[in-house]
Protein backbone atom coordinates (compact mmCIF):
# COMPACT_ATOMS: atom_id res chain seq x y z
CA UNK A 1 111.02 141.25 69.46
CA UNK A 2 113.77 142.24 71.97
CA UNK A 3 111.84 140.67 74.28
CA UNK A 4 111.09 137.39 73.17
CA UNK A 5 114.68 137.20 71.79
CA UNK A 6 115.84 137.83 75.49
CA UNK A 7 113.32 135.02 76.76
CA UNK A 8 114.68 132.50 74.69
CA UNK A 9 118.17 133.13 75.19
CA UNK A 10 117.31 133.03 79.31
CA UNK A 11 115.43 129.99 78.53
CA UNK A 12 118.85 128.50 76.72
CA UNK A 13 120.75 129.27 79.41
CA UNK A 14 118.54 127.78 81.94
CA UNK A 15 118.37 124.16 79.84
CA UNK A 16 122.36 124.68 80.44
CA UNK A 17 122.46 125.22 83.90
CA UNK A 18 119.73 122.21 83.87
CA UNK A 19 122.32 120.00 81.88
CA UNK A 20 125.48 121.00 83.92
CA UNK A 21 124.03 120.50 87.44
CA UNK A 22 122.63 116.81 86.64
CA UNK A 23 125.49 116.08 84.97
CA UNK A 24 128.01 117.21 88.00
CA UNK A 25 125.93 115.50 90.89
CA UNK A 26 125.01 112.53 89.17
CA UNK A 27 128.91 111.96 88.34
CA UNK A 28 129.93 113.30 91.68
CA UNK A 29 127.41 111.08 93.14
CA UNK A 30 129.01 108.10 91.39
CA UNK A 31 132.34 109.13 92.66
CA UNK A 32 131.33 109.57 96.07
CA UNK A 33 129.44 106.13 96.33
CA UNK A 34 132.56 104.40 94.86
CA UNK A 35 135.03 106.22 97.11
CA UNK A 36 133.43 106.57 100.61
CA UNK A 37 131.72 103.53 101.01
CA UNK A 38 133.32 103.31 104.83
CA UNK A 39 129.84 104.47 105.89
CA UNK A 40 130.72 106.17 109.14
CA UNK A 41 128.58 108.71 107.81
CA UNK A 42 125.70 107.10 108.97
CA UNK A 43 126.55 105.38 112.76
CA UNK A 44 122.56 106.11 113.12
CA UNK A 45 121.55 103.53 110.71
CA UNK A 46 122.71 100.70 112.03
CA UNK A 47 119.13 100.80 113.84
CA UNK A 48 116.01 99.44 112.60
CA UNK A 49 115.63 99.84 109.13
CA UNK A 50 118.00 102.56 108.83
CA UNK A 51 117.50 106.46 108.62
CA UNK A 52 114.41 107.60 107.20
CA UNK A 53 114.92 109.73 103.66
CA UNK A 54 111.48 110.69 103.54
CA UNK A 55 111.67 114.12 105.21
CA UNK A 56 114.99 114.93 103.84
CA UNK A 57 114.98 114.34 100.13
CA UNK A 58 113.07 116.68 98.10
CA UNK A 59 114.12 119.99 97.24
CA UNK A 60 110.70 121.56 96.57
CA UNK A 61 109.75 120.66 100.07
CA UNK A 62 113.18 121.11 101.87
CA UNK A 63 113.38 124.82 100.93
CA UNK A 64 110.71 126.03 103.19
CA UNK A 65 112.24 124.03 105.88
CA UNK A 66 109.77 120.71 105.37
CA UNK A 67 106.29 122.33 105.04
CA UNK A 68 104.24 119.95 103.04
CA UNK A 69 101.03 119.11 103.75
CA UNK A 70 99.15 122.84 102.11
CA UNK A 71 101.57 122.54 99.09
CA UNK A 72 100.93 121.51 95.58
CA UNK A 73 101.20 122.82 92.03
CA UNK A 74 100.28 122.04 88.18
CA UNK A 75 103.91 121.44 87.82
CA UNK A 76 105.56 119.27 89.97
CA UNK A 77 104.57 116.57 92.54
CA UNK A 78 104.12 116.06 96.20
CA UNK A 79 104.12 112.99 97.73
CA UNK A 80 103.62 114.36 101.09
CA UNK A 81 99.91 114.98 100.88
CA UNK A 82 98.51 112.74 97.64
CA UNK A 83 95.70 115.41 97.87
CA UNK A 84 97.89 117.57 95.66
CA UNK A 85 97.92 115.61 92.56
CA UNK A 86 94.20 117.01 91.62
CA UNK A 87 96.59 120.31 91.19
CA UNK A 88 97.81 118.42 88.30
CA UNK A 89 96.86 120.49 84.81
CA UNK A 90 94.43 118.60 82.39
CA UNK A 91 96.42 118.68 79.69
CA UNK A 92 100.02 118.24 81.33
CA UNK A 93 102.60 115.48 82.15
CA UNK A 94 104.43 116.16 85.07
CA UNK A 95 107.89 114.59 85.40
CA UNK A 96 110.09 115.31 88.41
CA UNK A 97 113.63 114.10 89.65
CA UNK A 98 115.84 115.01 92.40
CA UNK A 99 119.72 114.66 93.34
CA UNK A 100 121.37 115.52 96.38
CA UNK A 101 124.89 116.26 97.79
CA UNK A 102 125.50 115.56 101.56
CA UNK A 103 128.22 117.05 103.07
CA UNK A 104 128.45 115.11 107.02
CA UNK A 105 130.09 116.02 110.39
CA UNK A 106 129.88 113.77 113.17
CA UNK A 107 131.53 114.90 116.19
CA UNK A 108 130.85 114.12 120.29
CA UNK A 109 132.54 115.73 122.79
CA UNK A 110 136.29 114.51 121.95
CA UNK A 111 136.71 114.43 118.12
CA UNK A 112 134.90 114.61 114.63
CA UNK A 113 135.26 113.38 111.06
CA UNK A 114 133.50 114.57 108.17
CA UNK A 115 132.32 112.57 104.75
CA UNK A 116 130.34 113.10 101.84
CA UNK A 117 127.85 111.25 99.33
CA UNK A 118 125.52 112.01 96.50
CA UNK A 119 122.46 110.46 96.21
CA UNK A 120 119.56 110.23 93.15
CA UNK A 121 116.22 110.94 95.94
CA UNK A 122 113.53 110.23 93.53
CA UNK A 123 111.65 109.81 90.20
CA UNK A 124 107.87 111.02 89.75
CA UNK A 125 105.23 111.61 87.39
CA UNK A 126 101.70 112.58 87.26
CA UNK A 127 98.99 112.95 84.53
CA UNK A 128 95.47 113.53 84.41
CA UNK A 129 92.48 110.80 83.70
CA UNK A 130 89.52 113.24 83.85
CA UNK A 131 89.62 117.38 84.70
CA UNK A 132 88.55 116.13 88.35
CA UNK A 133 90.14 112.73 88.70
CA UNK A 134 94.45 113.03 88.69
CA UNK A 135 97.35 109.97 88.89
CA UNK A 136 100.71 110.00 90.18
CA UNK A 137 103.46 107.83 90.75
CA UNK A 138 107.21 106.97 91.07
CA UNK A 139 110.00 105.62 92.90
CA UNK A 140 111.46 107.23 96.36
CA UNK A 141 114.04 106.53 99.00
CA UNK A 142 112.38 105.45 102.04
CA UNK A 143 115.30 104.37 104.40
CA UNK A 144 119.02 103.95 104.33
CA UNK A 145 121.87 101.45 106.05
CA UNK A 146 125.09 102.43 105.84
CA UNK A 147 127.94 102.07 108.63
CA UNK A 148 131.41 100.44 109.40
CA UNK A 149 132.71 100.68 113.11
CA UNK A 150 135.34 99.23 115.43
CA UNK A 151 135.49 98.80 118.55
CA UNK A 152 138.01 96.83 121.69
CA UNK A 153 137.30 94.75 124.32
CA UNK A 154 138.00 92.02 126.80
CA UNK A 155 136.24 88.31 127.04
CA UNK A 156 136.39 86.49 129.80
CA UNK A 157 139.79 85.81 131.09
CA UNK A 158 141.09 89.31 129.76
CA UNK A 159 141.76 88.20 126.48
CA UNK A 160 140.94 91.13 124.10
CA UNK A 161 138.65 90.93 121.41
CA UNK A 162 137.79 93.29 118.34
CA UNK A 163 134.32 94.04 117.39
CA UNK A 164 133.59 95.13 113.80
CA UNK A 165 130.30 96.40 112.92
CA UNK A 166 129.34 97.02 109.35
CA UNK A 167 125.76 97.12 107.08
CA UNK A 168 124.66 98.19 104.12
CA UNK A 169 121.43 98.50 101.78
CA UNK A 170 117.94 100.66 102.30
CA UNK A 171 114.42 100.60 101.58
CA UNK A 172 113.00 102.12 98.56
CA UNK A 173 109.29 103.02 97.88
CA UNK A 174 107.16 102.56 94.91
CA UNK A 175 103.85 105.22 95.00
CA UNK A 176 101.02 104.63 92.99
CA UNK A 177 98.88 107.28 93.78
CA UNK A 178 95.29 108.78 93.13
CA UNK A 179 93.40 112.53 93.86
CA UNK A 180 90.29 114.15 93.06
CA UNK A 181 88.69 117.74 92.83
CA UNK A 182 85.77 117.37 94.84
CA UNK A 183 84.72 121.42 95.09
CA UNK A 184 85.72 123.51 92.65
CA UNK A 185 88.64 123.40 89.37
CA UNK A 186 91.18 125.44 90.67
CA UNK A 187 92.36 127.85 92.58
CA UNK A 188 92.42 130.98 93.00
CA UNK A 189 88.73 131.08 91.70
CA UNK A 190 86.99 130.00 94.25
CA UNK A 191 87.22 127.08 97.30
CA UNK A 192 88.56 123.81 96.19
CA UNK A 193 88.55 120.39 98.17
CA UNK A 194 91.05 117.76 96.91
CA UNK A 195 91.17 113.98 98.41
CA UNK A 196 93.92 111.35 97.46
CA UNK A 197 95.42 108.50 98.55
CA UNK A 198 98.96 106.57 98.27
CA UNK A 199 99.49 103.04 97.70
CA UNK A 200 103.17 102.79 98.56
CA UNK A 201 105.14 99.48 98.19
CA UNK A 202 108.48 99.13 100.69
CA UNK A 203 110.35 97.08 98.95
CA UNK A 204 114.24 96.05 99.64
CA UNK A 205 116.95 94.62 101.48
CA UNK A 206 119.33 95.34 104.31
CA UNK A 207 122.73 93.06 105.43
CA UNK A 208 124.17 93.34 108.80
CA UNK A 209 127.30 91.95 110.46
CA UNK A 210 129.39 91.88 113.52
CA UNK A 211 132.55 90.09 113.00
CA UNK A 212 135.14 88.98 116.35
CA UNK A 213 138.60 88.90 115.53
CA UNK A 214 140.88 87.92 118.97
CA UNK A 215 143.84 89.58 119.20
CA UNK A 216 146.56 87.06 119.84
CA UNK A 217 148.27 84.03 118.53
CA UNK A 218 146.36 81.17 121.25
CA UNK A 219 143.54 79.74 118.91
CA UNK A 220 143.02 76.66 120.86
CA UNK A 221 139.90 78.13 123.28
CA UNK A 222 139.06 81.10 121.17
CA UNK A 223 137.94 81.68 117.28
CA UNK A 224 137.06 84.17 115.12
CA UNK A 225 133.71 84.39 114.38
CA UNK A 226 130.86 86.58 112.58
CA UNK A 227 127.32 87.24 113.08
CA UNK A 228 125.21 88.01 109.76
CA UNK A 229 121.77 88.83 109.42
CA UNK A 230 119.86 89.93 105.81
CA UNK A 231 116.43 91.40 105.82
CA UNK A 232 114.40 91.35 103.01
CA UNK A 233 111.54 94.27 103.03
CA UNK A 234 108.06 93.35 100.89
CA UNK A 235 105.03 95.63 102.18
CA UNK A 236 102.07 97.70 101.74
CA UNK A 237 101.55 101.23 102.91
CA UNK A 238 98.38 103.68 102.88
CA UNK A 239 98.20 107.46 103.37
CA UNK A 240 95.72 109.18 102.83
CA UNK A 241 95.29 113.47 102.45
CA UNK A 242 92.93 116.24 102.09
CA UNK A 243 93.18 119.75 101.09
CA UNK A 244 91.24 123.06 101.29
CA UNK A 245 91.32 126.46 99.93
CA UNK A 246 89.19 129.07 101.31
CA UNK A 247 89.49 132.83 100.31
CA UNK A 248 89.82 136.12 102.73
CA UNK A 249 88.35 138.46 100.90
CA UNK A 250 90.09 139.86 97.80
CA UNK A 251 93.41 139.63 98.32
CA UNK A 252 94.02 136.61 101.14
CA UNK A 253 93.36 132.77 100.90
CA UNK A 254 93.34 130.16 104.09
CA UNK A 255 94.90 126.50 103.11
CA UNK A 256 94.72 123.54 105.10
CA UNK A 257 95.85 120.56 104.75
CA UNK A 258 95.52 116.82 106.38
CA UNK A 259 97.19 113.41 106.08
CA UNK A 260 96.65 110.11 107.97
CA UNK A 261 98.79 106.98 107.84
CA UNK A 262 96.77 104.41 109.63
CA UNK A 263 98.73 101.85 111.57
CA UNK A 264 100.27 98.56 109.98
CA UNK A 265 101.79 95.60 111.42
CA UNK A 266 103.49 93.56 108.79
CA UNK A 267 106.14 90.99 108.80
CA UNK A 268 109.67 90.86 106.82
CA UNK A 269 112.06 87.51 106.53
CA UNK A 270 115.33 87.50 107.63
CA UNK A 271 118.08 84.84 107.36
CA UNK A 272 120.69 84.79 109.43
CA UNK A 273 123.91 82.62 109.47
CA UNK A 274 126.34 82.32 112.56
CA UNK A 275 129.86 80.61 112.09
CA UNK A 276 133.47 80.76 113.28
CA UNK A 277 136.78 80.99 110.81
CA UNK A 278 140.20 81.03 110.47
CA UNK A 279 141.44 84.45 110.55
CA UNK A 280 144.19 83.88 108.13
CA UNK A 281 142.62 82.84 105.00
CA UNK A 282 139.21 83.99 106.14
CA UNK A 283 137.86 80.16 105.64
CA UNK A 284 135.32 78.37 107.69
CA UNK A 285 135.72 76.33 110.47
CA UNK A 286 132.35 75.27 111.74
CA UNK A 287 128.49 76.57 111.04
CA UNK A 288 126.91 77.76 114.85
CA UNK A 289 123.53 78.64 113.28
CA UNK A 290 121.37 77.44 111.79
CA UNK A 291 121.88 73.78 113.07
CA UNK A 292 121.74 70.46 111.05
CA UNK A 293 117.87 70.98 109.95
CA UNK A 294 117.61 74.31 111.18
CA UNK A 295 116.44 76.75 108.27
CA UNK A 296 118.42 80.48 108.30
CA UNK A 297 115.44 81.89 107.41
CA UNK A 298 112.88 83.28 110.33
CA UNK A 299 109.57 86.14 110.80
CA UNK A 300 110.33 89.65 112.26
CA UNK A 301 108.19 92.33 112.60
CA UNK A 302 107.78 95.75 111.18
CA UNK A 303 105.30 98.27 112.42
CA UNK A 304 104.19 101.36 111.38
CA UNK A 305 101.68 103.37 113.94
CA UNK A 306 99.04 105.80 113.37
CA UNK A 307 100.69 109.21 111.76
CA UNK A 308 98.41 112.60 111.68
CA UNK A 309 99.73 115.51 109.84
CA UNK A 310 97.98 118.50 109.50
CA UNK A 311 99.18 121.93 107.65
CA UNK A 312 97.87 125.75 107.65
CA UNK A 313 99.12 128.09 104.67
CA UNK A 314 97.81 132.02 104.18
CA UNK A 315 98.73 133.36 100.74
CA UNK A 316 98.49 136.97 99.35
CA UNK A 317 97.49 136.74 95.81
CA UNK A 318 100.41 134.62 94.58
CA UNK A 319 102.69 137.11 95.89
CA UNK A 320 104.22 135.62 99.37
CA UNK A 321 102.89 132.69 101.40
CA UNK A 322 103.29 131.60 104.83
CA UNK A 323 102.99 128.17 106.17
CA UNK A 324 103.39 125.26 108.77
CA UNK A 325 103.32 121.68 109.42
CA UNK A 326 103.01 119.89 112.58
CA UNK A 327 102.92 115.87 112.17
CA UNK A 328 102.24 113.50 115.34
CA UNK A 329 102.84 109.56 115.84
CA UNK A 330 103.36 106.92 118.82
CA UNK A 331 106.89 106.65 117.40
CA UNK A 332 108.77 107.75 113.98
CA UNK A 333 108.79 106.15 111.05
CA UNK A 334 109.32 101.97 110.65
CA UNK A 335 110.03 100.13 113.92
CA UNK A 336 111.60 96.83 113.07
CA UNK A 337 111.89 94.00 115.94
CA UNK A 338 113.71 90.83 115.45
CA UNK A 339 111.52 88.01 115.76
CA UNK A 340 114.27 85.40 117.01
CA UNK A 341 115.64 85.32 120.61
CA UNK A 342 118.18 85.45 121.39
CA UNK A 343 119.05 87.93 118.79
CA UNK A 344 121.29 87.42 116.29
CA UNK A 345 123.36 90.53 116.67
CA UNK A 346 122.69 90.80 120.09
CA UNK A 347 120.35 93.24 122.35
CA UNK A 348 117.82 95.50 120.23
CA UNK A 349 118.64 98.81 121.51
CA UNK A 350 116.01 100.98 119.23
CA UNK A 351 112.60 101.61 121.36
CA UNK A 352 109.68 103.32 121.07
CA UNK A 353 107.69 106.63 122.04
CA UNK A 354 105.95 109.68 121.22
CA UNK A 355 107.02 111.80 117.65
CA UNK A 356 106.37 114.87 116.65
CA UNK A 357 107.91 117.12 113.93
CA UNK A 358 107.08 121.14 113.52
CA UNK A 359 108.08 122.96 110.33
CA UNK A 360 107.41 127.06 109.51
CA UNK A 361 108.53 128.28 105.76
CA UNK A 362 108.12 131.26 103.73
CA UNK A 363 107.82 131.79 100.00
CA UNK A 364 108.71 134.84 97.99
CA UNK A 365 106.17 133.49 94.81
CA UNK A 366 107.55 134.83 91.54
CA UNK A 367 105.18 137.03 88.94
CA UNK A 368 104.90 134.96 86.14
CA UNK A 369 104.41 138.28 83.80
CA UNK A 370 107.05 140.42 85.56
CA UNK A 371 109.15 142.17 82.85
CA UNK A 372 111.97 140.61 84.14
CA UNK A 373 113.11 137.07 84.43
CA UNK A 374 114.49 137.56 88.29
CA UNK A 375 111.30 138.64 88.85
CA UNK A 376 109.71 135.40 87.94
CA UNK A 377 111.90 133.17 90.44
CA UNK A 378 110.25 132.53 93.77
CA UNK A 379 112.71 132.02 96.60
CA UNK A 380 112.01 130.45 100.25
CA UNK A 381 113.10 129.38 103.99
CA UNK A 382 111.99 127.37 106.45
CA UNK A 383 112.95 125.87 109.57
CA UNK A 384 111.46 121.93 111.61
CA UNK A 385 112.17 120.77 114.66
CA UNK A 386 111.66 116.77 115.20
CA UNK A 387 110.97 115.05 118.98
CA UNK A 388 111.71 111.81 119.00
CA UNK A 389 113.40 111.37 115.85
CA UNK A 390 114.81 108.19 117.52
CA UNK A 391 114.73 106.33 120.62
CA UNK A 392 117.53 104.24 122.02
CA UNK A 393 118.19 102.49 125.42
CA UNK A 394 121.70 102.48 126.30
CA UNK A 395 123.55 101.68 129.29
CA UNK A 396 119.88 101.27 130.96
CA UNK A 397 118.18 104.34 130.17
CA UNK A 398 116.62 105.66 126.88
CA UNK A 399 118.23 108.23 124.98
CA UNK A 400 115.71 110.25 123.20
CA UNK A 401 117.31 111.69 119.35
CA UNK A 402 116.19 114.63 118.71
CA UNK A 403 116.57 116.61 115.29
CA UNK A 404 116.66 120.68 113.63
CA UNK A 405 117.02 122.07 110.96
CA UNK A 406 116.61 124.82 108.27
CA UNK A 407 116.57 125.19 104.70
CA UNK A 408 116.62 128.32 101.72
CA UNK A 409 116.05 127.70 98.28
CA UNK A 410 115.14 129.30 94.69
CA UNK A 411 112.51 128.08 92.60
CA UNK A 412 113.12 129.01 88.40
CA UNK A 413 110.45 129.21 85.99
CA UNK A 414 111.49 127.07 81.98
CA UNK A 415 109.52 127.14 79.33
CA UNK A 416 107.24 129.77 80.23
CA UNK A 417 106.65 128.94 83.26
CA UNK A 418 105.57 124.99 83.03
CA UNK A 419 108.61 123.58 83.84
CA UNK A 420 110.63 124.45 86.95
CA UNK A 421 114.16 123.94 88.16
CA UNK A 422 114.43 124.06 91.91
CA UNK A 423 117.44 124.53 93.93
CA UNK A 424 117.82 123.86 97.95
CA UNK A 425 120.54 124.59 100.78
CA UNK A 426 119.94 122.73 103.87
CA UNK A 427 121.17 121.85 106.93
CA UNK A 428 120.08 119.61 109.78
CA UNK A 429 121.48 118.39 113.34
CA UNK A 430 120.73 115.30 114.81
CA UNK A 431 121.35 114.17 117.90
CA UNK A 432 123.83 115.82 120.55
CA UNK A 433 127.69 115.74 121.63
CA UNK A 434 127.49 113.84 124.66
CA UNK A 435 126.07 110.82 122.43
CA UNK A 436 126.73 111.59 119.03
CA UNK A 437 126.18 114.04 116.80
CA UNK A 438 125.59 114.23 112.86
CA UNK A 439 125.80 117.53 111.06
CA UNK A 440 124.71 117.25 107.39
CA UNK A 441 124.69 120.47 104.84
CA UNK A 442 122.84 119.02 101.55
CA UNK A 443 123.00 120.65 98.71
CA UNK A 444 119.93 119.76 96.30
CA UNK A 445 118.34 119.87 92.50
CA UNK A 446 115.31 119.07 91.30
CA UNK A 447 113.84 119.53 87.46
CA UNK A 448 110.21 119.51 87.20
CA UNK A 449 108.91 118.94 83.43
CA UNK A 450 105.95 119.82 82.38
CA UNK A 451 104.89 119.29 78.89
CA UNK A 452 101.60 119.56 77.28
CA UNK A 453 100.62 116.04 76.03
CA UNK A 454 96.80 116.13 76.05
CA UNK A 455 96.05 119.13 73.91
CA UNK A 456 94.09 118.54 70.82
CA UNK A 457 94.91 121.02 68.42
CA UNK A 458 92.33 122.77 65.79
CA UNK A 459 94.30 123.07 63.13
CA UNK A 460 96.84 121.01 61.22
């Protein structure tokens, strides 16, 4: 009786610490997003289609440093490799969110400044269909634009000229996604093969603008004018993934894991509008593009190449597990090329060339019947490595980005077990100080609710 009495009064406290956490980052994320919306946070983004969120936002990933591709569970879901969802129980409903709290640096090799933001990352579920056949969905944060800059020149006959650069919006992702047990029920029983696939749906819209405001009082040869381009993002992604179990004996078993993005060329619409103004009142003087009959809106390209991950785990009877990731592509992520020339905000900078990313974690797994409840709690670390993260050519030669990082994290058992509450330090470092560089230390949260909707009980 002791004992049960002290379960459910851990179990209280945990819904607590559950209800307290959500409730500070999702108001401290509202407070962030309504105070620092300067965006120098993210000087990065204004390339492309911004920064890619999909290595960086999920906490139950993140705290083994980004290993993905072996992992998967009967109580939360992983995107990663849509293999996993066949880990789904037959007679759960999985439900899984995630916030985050960035804390950013940048710094080069004169000065820094520092920001912060809080972010929702996503919203999943999964559920079975059949004891061999599993579904999983949800919405995720693909991509995000966010930046304000200034900068001073001259044009022409020495007449200086401000440059303001600013952009906003992101790409989110819808996944509809499907797995199957192929060999076996479960693991650790015996071998188990698991296929799946992703349907994922980009879907949103990014705005651009350069504005030139001449510094002086001599309007009659030079005007103020701005640039502004808006890309709308509508498109269809695969992936697909496999996993496999294979014990060592008694005491060991071998995971591996694979995913494959095949390669996609798709097109986006952008519409664009060029004018000058009068810098006083901000009003407009005369429309530059599009011209009498000219339509604003115009094709541009967005291509995804071919993406192979592949994963290796070892785990001692669900006491520790090791494993890595190792992920290789002709370039990272979404390349996005504007289909008018000349370009509307001038030379495209962001090129192309060979990605890879390396992660190595570890995982403390927690004894479900230890006597105590610390005992239960599985904690992790991991560290990646990414070539290539971005490619940019300036002042005639390309600049490769390259990004690091670690991560630690705890892993807390509700409701016997089902549910989980996951918490994640990280920190990552992209790019260098001779270019720029942008520290970030994220803080993250992620509930994991599992609830037992398909049972069919005996007895009234």
């Amino acid at each position: 009786m002791k004992m049960e009495k002290r379960e459910m009064k851990m179990e209280k406290w945990m819904k607590l610490l559950v209800c307290v956490s959500l409730f500070f980052i999702f108001h401290f994320s509202f407070f962030i997003s309504t105070q620092a919306q300067n965006g120098f946070n993210m000087p990065y983004s204004q390339f492309g289609v911004g920064l890619n969120e999909m290595n960086g936002n999920m906490p139950i990933i993140n705290r083994m440093g980004g290993v993905a591709y072996t992992r998967s569970g009967s109580n939360y879901i992983n995107p990663f490799n849509p293999a996993s969802y066949a880990a789904i129980s037959t007679e759960s409903f999985v439900f899984d969110m995630s916030a985050s709290i960035y804390l950013t640096k940048l710094q080069n090799n004169t000065s820094s400044i520092n920001d912060a933001e809080g972010n929702i990352n996503y919203l999943l579920c999964g559920f079975p269909i059949t004891k061999w056949w599993k579904l999983a969905g949800g919405l995720m944060s693909c991509s995000t634009v966010d930046y304000a800059s200034v900068s001073q020149g001259t044009y022409l006959d020495s007449s200086i000229v401000k440059n303001i650069y600013d952009g906003n919006g992101g790409v989110s992702m819808v996944v509809v996604g499907s797995a199957f047990n192929i060999i076996g029920d479960g693991r650790p029983e015996g071998r188990r093969l698991q296929l799946g696939f992703n349907i994922d749906y980009l879907t949103g819209r990014i705005q651009r603008a350069i504005s030139y405001a001449f510094q002086g009082n001599d309007s009659t040869f030079y005007m103020d004018s701005r640039r502004f381009k808006e890309t709308s993002v509508s498109n269809v992604l695969f992936d697909f993934g496999v996993q496999y179990w294979e014990p060592l004996g008694e005491k060991y078993t071998l995971g591996v894991g694979l995913t494959y993005k095949p390669y996609r060329n798709m097109s986006v619409t952008d519409k664009a509008l060029i004018y000058t103004y009068h810098s006083s009142d901000q009003s407009l003087i005369d429309t530059i593009f599009p011209a009498a009959g000219q339509s604003p809106e115009f094709s541009s390209s967005l291509k995804l190449d071919h993406t192979f991950g592949i994963g290796l785990s070892l785990e001692r009877n669900n006491r520790w597990l090791v494993a890595a990731d190792a992920t290789f592509a002709g370039w990272s992520g979404l390349y996005y090329k504007e289909g008018m020339n000349p370009s509307i905000l001038g030379d495209n900078f962001l090129t192309t060339g060979p990605y890879s990313r390396y992660a190595l974690g570890f995982e403390k797994i927690g004894v479900m019947d230890a006597s105590t409840y610390w005992g239960r709690i599985s904690w992790s670390a991991g560290f990646h490595t990414e070539q290539g993260t971005m490619r940019l050519i300036l002042n005639g030669r390309e600049e490769v980005i390259n990004e690091w990082g670690f991560g630690l994290g705890a892993t807390l058992p509700m409701r016997k077990g089902r549910s989980l509450l996951t918490l994640s330090v990280n920190y990552s470092s992209l790019g260098s100080k001779d270019l720029l560089q942008r520290n970030v230390l994220t803080f993250g949260i992620a509930v994991s609710s599992c609830e037992r909707w398909f049972v069919k009980r005996r007895y009234n």
